[in-house]
PDB file of N, CA and C in Angstrom:
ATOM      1  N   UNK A   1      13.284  86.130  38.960  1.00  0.00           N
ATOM      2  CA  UNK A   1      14.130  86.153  37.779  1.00  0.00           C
ATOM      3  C   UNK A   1      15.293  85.189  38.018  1.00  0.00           C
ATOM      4  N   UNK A   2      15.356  84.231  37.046  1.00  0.00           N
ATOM      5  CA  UNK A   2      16.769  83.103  37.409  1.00  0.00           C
ATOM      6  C   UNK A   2      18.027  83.638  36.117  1.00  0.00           C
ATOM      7  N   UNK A   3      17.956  84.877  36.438  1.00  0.00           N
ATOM      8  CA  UNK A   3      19.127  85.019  35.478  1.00  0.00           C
ATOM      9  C   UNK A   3      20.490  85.435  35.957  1.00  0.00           C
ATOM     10  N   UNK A   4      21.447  85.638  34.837  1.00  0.00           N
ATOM     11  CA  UNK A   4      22.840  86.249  35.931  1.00  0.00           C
ATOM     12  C   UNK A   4      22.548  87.653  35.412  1.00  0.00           C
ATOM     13  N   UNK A   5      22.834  88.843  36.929  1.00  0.00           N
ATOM     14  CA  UNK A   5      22.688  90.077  36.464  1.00  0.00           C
ATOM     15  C   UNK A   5      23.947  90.552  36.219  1.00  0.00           C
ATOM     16  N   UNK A   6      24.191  91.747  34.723  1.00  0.00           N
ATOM     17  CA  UNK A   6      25.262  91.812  34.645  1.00  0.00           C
ATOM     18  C   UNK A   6      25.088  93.929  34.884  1.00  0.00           C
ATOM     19  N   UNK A   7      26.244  94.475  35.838  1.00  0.00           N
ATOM     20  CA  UNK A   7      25.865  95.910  36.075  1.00  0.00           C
ATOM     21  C   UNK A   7      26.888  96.301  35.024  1.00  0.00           C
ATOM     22  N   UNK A   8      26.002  97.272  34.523  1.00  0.00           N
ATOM     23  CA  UNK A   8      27.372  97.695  32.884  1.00  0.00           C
ATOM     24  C   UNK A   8      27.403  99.597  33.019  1.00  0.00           C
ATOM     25  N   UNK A   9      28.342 100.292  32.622  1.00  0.00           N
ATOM     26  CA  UNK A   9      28.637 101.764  32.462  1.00  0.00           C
ATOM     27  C   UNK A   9      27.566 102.169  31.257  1.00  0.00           C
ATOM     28  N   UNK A  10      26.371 102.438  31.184  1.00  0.00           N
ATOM     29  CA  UNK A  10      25.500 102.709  30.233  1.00  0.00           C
ATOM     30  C   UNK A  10      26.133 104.339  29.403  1.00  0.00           C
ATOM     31  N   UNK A  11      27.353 104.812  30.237  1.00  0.00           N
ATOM     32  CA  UNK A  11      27.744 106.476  29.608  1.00  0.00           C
ATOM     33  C   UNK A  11      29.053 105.798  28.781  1.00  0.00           C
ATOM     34  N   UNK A  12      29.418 104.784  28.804  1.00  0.00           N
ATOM     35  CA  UNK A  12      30.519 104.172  28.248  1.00  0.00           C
ATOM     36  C   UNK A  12      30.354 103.197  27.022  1.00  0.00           C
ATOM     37  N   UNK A  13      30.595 104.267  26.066  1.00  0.00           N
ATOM     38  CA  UNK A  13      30.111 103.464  24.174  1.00  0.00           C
ATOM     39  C   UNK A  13      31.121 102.342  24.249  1.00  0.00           C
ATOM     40  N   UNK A  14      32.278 102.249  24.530  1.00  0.00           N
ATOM     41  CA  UNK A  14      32.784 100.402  24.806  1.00  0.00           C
ATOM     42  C   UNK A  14      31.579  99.535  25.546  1.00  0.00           C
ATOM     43  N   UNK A  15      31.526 100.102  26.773  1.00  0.00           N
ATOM     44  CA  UNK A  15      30.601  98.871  27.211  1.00  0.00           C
ATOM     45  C   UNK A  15      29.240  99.221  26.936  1.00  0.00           C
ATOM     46  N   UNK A  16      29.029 100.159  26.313  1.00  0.00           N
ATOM     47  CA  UNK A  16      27.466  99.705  25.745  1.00  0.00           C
ATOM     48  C   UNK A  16      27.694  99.035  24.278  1.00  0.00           C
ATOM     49  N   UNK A  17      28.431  99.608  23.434  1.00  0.00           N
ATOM     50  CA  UNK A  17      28.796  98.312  22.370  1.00  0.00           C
ATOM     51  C   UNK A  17      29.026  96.823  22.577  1.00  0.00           C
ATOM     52  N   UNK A  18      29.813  96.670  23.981  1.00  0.00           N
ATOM     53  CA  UNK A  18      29.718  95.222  24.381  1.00  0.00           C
ATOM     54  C   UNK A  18      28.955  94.414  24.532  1.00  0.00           C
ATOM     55  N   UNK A  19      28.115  95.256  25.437  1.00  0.00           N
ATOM     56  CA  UNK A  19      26.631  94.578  26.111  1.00  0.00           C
ATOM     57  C   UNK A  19      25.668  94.464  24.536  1.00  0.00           C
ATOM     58  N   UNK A  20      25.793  95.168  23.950  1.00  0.00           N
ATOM     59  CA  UNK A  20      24.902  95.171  22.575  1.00  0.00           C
ATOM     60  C   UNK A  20      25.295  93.496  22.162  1.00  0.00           C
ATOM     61  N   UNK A  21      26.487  93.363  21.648  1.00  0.00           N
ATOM     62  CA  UNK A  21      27.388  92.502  20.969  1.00  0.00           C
ATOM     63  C   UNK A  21      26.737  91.047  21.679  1.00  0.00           C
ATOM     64  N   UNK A  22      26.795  90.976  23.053  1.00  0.00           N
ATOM     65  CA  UNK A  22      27.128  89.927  23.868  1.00  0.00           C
ATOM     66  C   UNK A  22      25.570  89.893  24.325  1.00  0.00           C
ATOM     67  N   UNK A  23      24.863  90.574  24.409  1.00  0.00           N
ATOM     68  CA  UNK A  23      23.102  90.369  24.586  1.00  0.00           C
ATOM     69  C   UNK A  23      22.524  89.477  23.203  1.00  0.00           C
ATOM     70  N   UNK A  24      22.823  89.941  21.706  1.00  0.00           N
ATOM     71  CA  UNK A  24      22.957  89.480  20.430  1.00  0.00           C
ATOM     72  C   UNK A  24      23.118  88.251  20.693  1.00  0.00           C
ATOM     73  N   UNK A  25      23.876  87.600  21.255  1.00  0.00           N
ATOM     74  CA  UNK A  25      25.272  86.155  21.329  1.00  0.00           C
ATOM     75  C   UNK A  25      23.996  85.608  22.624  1.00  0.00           C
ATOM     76  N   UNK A  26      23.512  86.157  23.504  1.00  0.00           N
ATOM     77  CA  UNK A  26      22.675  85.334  24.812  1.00  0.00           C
ATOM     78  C   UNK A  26      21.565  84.591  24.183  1.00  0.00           C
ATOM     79  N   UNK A  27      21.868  83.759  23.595  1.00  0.00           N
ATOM     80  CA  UNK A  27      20.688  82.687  22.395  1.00  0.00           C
ATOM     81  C   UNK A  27      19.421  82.545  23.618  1.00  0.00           C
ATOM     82  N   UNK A  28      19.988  81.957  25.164  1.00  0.00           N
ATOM     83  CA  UNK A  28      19.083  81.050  25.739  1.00  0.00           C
ATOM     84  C   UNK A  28      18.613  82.750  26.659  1.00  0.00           C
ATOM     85  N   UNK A  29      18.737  83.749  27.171  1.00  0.00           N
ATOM     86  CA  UNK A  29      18.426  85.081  27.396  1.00  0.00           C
ATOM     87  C   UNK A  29      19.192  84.574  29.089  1.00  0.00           C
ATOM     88  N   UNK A  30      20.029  84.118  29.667  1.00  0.00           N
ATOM     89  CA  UNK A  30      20.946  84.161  30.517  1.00  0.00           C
ATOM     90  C   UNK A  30      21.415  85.470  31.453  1.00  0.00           C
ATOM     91  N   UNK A  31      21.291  86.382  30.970  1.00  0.00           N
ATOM     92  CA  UNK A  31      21.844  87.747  30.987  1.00  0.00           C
ATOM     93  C   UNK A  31      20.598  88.431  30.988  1.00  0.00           C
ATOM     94  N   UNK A  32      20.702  89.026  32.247  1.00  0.00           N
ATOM     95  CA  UNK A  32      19.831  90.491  32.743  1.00  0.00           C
ATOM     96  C   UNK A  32      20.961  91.461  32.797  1.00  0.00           C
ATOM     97  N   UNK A  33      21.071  92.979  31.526  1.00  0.00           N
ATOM     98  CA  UNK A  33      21.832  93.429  32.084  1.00  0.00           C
ATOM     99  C   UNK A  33      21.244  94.595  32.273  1.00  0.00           C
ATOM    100  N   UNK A  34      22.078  95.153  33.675  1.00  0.00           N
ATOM    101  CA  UNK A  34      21.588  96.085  34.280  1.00  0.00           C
ATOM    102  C   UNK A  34      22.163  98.086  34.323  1.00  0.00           C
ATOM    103  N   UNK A  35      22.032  99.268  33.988  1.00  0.00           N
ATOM    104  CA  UNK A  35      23.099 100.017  34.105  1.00  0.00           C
ATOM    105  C   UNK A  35      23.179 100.107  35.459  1.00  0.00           C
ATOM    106  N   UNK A  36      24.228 100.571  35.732  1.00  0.00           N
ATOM    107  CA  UNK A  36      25.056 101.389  37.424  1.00  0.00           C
ATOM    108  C   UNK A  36      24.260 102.150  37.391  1.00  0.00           C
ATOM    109  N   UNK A  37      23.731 103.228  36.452  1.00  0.00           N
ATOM    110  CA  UNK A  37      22.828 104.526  36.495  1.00  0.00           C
ATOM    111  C   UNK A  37      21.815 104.120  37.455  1.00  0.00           C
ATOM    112  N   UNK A  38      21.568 103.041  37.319  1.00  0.00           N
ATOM    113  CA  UNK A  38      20.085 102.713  38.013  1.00  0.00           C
ATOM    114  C   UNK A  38      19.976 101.662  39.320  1.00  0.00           C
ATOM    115  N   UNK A  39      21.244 101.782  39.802  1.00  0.00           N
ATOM    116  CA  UNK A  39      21.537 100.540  40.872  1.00  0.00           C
ATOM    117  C   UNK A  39      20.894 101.032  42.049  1.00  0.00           C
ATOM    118  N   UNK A  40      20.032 100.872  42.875  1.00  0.00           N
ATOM    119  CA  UNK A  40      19.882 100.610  44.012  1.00  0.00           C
ATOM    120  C   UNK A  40      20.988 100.864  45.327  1.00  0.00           C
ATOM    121  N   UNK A  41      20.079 101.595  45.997  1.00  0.00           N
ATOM    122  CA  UNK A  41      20.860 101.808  47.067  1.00  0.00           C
ATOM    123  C   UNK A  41      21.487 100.564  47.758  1.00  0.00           C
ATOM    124  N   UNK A  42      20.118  99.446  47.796  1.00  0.00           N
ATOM    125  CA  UNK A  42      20.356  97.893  48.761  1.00  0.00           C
ATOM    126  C   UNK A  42      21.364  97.457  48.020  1.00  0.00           C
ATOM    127  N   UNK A  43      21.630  96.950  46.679  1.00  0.00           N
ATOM    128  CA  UNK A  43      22.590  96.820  45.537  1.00  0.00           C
ATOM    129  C   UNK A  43      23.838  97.545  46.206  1.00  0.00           C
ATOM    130  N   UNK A  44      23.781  98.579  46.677  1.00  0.00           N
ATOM    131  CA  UNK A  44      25.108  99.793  46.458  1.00  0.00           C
ATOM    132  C   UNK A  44      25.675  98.840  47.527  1.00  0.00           C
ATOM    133  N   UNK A  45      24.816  98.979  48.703  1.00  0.00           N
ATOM    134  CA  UNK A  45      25.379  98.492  50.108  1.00  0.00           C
ATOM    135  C   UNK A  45      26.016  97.087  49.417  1.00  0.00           C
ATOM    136  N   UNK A  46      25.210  96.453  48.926  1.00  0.00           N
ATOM    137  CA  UNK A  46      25.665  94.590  49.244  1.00  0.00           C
ATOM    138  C   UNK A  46      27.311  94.537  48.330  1.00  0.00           C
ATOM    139  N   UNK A  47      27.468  95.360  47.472  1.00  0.00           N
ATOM    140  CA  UNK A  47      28.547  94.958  46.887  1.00  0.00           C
ATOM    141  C   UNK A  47      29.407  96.514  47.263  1.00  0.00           C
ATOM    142  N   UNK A  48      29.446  96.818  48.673  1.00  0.00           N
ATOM    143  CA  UNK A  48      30.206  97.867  49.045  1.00  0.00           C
ATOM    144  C   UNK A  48      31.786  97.178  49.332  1.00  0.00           C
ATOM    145  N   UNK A  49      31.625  95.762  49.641  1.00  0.00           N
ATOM    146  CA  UNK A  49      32.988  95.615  50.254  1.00  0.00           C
ATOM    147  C   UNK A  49      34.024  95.360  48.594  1.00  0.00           C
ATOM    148  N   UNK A  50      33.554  95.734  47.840  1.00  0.00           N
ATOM    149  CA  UNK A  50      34.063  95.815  46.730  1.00  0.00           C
ATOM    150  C   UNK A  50      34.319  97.065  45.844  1.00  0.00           C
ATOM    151  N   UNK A  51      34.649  97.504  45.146  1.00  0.00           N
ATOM    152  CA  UNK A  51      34.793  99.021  44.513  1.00  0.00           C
ATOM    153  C   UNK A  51      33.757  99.456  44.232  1.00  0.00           C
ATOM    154  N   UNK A  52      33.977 100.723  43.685  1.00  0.00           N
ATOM    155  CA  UNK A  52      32.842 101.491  43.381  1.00  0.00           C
ATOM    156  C   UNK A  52      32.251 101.020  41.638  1.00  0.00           C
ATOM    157  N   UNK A  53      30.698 100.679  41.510  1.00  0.00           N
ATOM    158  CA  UNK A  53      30.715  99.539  40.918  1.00  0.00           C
ATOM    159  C   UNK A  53      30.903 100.312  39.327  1.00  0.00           C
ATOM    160  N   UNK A  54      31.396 101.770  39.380  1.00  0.00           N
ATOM    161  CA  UNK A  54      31.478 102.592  38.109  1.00  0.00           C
ATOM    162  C   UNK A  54      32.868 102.185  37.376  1.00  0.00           C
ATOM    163  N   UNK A  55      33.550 101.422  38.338  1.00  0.00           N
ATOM    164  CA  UNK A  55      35.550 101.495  38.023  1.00  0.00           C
ATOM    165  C   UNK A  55      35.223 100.033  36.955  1.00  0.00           C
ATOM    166  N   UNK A  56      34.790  98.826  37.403  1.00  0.00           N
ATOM    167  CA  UNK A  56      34.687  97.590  36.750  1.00  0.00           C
ATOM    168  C   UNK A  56      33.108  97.063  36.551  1.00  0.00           C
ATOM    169  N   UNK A  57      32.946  96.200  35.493  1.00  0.00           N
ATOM    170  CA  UNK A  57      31.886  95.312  35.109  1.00  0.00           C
ATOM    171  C   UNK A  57      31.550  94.243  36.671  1.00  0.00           C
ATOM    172  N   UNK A  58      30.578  94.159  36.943  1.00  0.00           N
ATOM    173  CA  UNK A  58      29.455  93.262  38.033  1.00  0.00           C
ATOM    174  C   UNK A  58      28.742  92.317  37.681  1.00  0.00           C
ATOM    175  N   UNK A  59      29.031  91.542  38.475  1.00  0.00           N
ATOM    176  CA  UNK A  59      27.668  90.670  37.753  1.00  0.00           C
ATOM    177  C   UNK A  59      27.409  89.648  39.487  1.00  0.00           C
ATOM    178  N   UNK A  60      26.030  89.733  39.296  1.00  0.00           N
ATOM    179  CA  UNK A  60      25.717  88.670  40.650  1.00  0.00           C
ATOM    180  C   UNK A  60      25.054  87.500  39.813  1.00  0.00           C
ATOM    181  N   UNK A  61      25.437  86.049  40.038  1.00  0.00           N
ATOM    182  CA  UNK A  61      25.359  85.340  39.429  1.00  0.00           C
ATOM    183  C   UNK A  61      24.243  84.344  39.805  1.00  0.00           C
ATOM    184  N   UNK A  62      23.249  83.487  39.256  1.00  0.00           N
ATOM    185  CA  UNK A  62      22.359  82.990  39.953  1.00  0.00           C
ATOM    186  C   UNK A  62      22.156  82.270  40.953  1.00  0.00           C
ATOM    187  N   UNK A  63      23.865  81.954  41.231  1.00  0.00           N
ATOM    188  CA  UNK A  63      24.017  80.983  42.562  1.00  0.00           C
ATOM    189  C   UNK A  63      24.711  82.224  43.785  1.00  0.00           C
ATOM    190  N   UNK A  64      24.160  83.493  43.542  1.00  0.00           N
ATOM    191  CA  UNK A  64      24.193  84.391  44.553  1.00  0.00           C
ATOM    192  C   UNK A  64      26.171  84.905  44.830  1.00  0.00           C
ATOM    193  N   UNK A  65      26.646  84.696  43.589  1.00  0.00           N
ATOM    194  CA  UNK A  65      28.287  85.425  44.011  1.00  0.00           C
ATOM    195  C   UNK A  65      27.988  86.422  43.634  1.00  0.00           C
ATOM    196  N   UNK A  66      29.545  87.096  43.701  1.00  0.00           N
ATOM    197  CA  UNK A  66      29.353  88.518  43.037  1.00  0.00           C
ATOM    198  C   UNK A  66      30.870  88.448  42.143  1.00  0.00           C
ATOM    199  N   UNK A  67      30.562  88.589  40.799  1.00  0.00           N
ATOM    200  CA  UNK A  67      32.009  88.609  40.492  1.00  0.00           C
ATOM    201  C   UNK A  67      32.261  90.246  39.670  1.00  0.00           C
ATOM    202  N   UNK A  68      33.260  90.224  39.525  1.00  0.00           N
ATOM    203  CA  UNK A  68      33.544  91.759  38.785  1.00  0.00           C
ATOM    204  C   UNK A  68      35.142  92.028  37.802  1.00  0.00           C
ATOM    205  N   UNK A  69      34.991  92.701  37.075  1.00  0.00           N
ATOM    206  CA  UNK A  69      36.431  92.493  36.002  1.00  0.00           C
ATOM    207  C   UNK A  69      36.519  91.515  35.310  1.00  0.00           C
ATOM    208  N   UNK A  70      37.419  90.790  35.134  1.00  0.00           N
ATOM    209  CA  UNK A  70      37.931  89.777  34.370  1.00  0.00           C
ATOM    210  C   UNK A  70      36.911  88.576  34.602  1.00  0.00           C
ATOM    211  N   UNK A  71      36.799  88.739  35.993  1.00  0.00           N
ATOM    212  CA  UNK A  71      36.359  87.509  36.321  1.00  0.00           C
ATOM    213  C   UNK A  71      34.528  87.267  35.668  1.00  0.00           C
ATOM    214  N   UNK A  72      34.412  88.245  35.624  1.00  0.00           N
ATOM    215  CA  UNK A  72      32.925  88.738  35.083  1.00  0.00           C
ATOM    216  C   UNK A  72      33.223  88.450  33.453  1.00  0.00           C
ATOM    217  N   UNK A  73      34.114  88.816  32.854  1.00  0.00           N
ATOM    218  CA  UNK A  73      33.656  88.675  31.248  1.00  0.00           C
ATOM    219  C   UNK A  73      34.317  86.889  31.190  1.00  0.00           C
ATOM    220  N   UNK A  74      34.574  86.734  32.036  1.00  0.00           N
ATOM    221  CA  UNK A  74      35.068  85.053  31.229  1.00  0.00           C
ATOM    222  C   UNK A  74      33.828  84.410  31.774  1.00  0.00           C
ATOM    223  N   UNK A  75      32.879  84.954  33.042  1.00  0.00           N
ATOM    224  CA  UNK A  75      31.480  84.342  33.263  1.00  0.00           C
ATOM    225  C   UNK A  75      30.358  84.395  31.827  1.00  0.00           C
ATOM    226  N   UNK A  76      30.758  85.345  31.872  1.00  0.00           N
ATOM    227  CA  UNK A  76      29.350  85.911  30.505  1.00  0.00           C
ATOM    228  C   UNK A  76      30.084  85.169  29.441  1.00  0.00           C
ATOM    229  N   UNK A  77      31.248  84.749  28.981  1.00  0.00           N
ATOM    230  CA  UNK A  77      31.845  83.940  27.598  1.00  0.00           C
ATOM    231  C   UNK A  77      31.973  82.762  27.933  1.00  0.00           C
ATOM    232  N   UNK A  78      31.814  82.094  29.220  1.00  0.00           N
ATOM    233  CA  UNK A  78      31.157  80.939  29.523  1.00  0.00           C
ATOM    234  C   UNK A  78      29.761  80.216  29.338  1.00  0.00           C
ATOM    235  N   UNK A  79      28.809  81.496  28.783  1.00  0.00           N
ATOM    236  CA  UNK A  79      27.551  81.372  29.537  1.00  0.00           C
ATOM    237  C   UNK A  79      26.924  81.233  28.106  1.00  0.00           C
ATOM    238  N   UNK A  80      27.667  81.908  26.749  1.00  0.00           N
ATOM    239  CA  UNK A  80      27.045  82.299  25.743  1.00  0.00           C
ATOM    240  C   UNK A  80      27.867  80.875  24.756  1.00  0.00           C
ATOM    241  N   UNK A  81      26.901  80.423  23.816  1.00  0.00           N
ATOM    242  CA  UNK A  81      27.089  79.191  22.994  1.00  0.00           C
ATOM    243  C   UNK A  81      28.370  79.508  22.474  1.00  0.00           C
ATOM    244  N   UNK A  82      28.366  80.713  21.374  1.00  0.00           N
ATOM    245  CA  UNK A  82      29.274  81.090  20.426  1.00  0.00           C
ATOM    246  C   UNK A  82      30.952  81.549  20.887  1.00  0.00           C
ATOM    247  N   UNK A  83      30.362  81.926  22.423  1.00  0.00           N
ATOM    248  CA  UNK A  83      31.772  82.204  22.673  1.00  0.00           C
ATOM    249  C   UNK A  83      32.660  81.419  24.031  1.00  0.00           C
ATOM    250  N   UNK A  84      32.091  79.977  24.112  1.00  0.00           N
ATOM    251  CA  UNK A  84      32.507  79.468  24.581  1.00  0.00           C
ATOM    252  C   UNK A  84      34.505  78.722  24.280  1.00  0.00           C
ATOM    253  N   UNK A  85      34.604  78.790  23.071  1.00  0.00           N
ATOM    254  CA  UNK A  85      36.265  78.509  22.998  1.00  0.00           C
ATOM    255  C   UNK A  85      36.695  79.416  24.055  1.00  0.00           C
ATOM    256  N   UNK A  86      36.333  81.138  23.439  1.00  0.00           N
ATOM    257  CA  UNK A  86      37.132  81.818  24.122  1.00  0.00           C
ATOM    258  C   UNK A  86      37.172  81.743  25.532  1.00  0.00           C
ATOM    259  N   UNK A  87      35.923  81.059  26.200  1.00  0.00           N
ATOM    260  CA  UNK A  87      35.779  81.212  27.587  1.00  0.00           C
ATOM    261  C   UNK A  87      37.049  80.026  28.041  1.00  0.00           C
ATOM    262  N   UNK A  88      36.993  79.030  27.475  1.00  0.00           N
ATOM    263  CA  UNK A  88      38.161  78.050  27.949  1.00  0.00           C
ATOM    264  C   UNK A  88      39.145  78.594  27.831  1.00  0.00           C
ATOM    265  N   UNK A  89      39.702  79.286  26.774  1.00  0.00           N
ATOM    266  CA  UNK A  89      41.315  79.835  27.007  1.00  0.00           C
ATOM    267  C   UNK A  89      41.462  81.161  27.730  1.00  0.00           C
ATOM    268  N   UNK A  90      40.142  81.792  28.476  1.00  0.00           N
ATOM    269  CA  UNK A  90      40.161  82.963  29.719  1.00  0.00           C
ATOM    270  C   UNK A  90      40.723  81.632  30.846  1.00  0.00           C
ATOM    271  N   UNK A  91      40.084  80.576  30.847  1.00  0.00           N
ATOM    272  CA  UNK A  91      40.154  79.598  32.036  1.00  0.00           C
ATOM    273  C   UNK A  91      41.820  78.980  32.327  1.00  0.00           C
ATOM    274  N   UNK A  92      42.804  79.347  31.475  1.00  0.00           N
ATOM    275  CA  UNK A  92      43.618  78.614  31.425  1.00  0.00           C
ATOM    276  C   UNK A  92      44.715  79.551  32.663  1.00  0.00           C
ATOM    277  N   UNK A  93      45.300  78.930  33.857  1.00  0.00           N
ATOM    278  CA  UNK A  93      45.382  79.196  35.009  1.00  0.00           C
ATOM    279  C   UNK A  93      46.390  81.106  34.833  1.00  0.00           C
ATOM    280  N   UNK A  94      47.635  80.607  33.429  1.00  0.00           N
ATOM    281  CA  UNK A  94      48.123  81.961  33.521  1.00  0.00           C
ATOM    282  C   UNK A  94      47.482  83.083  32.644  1.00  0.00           C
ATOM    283  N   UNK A  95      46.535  83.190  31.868  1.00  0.00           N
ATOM    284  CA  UNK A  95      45.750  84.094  31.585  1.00  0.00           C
ATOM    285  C   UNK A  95      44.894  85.241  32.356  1.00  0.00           C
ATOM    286  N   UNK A  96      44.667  84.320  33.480  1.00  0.00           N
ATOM    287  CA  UNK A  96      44.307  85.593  34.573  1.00  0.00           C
ATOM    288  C   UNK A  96      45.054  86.724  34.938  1.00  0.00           C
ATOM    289  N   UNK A  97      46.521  85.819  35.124  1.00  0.00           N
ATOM    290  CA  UNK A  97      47.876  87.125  35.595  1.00  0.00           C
ATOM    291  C   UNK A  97      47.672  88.360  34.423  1.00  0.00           C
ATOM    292  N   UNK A  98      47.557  87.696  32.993  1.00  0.00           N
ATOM    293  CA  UNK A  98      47.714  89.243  32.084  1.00  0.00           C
ATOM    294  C   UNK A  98      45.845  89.847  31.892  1.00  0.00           C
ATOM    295  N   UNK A  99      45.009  88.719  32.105  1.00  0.00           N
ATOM    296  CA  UNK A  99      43.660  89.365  32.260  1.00  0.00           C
ATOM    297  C   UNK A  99      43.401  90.271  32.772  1.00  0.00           C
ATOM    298  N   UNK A 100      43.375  90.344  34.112  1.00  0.00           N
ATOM    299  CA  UNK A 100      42.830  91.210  35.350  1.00  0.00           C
ATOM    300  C   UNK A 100      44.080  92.255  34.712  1.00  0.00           C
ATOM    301  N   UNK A 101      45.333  92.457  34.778  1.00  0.00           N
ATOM    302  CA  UNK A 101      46.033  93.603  34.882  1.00  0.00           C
ATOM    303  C   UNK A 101      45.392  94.309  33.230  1.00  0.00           C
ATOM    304  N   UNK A 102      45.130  93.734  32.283  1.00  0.00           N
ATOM    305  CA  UNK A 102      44.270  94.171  31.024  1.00  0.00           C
ATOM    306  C   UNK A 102      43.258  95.094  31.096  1.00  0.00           C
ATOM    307  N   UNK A 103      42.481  93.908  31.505  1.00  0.00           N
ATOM    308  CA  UNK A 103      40.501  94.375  31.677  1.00  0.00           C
ATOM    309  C   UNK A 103      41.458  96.161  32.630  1.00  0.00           C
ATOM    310  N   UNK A 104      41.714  96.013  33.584  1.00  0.00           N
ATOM    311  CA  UNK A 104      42.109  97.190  34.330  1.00  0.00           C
ATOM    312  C   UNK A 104      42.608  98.449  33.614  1.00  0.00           C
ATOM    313  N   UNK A 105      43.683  97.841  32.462  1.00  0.00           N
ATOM    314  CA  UNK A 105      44.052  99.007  31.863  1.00  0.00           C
ATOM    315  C   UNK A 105      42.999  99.177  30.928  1.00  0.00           C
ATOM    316  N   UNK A 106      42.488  98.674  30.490  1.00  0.00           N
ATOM    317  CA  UNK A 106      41.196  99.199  29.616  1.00  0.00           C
ATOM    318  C   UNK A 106      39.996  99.625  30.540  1.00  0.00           C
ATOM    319  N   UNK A 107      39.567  99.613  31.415  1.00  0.00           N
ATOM    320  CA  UNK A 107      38.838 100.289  32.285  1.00  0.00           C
ATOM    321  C   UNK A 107      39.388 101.492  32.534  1.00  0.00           C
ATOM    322  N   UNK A 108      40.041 101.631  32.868  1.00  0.00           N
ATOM    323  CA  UNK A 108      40.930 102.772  33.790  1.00  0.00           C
ATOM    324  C   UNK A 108      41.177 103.605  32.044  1.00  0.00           C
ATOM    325  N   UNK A 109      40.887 103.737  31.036  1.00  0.00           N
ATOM    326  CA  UNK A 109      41.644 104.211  29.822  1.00  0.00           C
ATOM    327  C   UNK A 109      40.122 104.359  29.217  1.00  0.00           C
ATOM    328  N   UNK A 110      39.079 103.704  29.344  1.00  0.00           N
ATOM    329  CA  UNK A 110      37.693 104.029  28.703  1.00  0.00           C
ATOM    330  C   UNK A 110      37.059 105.129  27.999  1.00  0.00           C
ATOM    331  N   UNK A 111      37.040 105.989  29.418  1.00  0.00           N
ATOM    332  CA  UNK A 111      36.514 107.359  28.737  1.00  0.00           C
ATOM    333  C   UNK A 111      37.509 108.136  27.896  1.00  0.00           C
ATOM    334  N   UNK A 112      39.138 107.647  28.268  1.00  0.00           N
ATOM    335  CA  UNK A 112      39.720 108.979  27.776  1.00  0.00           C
ATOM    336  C   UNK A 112      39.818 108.108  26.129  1.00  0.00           C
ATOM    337  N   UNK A 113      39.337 107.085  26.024  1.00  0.00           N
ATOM    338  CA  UNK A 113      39.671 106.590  24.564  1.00  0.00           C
ATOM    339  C   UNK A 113      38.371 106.441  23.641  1.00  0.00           C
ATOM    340  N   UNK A 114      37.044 106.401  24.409  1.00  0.00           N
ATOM    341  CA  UNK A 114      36.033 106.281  23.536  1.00  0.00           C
ATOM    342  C   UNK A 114      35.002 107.530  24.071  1.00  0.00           C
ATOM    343  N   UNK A 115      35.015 107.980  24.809  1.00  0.00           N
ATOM    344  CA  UNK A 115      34.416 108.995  25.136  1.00  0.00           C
ATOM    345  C   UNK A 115      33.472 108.564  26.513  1.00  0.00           C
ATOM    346  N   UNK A 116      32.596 109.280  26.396  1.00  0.00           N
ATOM    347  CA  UNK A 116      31.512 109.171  27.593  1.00  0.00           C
ATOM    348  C   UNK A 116      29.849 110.092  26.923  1.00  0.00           C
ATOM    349  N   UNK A 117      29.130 108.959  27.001  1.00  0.00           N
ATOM    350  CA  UNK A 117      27.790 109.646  26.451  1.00  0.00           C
ATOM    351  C   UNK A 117      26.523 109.909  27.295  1.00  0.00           C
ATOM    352  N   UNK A 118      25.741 110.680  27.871  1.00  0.00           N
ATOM    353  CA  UNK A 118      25.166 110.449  28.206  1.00  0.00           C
ATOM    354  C   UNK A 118      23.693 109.698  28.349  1.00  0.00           C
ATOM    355  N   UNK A 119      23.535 109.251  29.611  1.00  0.00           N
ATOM    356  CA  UNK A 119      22.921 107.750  30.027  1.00  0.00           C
ATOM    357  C   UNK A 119      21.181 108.752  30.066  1.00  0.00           C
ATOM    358  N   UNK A 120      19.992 107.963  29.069  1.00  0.00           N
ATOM    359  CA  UNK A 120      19.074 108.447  29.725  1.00  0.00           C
ATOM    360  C   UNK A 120      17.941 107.024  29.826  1.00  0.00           C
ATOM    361  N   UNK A 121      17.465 107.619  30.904  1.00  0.00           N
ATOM    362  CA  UNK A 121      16.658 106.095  31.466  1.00  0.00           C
ATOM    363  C   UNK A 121      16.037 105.699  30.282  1.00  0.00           C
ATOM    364  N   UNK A 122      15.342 104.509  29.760  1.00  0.00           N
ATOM    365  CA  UNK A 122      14.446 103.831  29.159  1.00  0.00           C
ATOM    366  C   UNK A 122      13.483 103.354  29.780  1.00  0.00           C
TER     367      UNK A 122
END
């Protein structure tokens, strides 16, 4: 598979509305996305030196990084035709400072603002 994998909260109606939204927008199919529900133990290990992958968005990219948070949604709005403006003004050097502290407060605020549904395999 030469795609970028993206690991998403499948119990979290934000990021399953996202992934809906932004799978829609993957014209060229770029994007494998994957839930956490279903990650792999080998998966668990390789991206251990990083959080627990339930707190932020993942993505291992086809040239083998691992990015996560902020840095992950300006990959995927890089990657997609339509939302490439926005990906240039994620790129612009002080946007990161209020990005990452963002994406965080909206992670960290998820469930208590949209709920939590439960995940069943497909």
């Amino acid at each position: 598979m030469n795609k970028h994998i993206v690991f998403f909260d499948a119990e979290c109606p934000l990021c399953r509305t996202v992934k809906a939204v932004l799978k829609r927008l993957d014209w060229f199919d770029t994007i494998f996305w994957h839930p956490v529900q279903e990650v792999s133990e080998s998966i668990k290990t390789r991206v251990n030196e990083y959080k627990n992958m339930y707190d932020e968005i993942y993505m291992f990219t086809v040239d083998k990084q691992v990015l996560t948070g902020f840095n992950t949604i300006r990959k995927i709005l890089s990657l997609l035709p339509a939302t490439i403006p926005l990906a240039l003004l994620c790129y612009i050097p002080f946007v990161k400072k209020i990005g990452d502290p963002a994406y965080r407060f909206v992670s960290i605020h998820r469930y208590k603002w949209f709920g939590r549904v439960p995940y069943k395999k497909s």
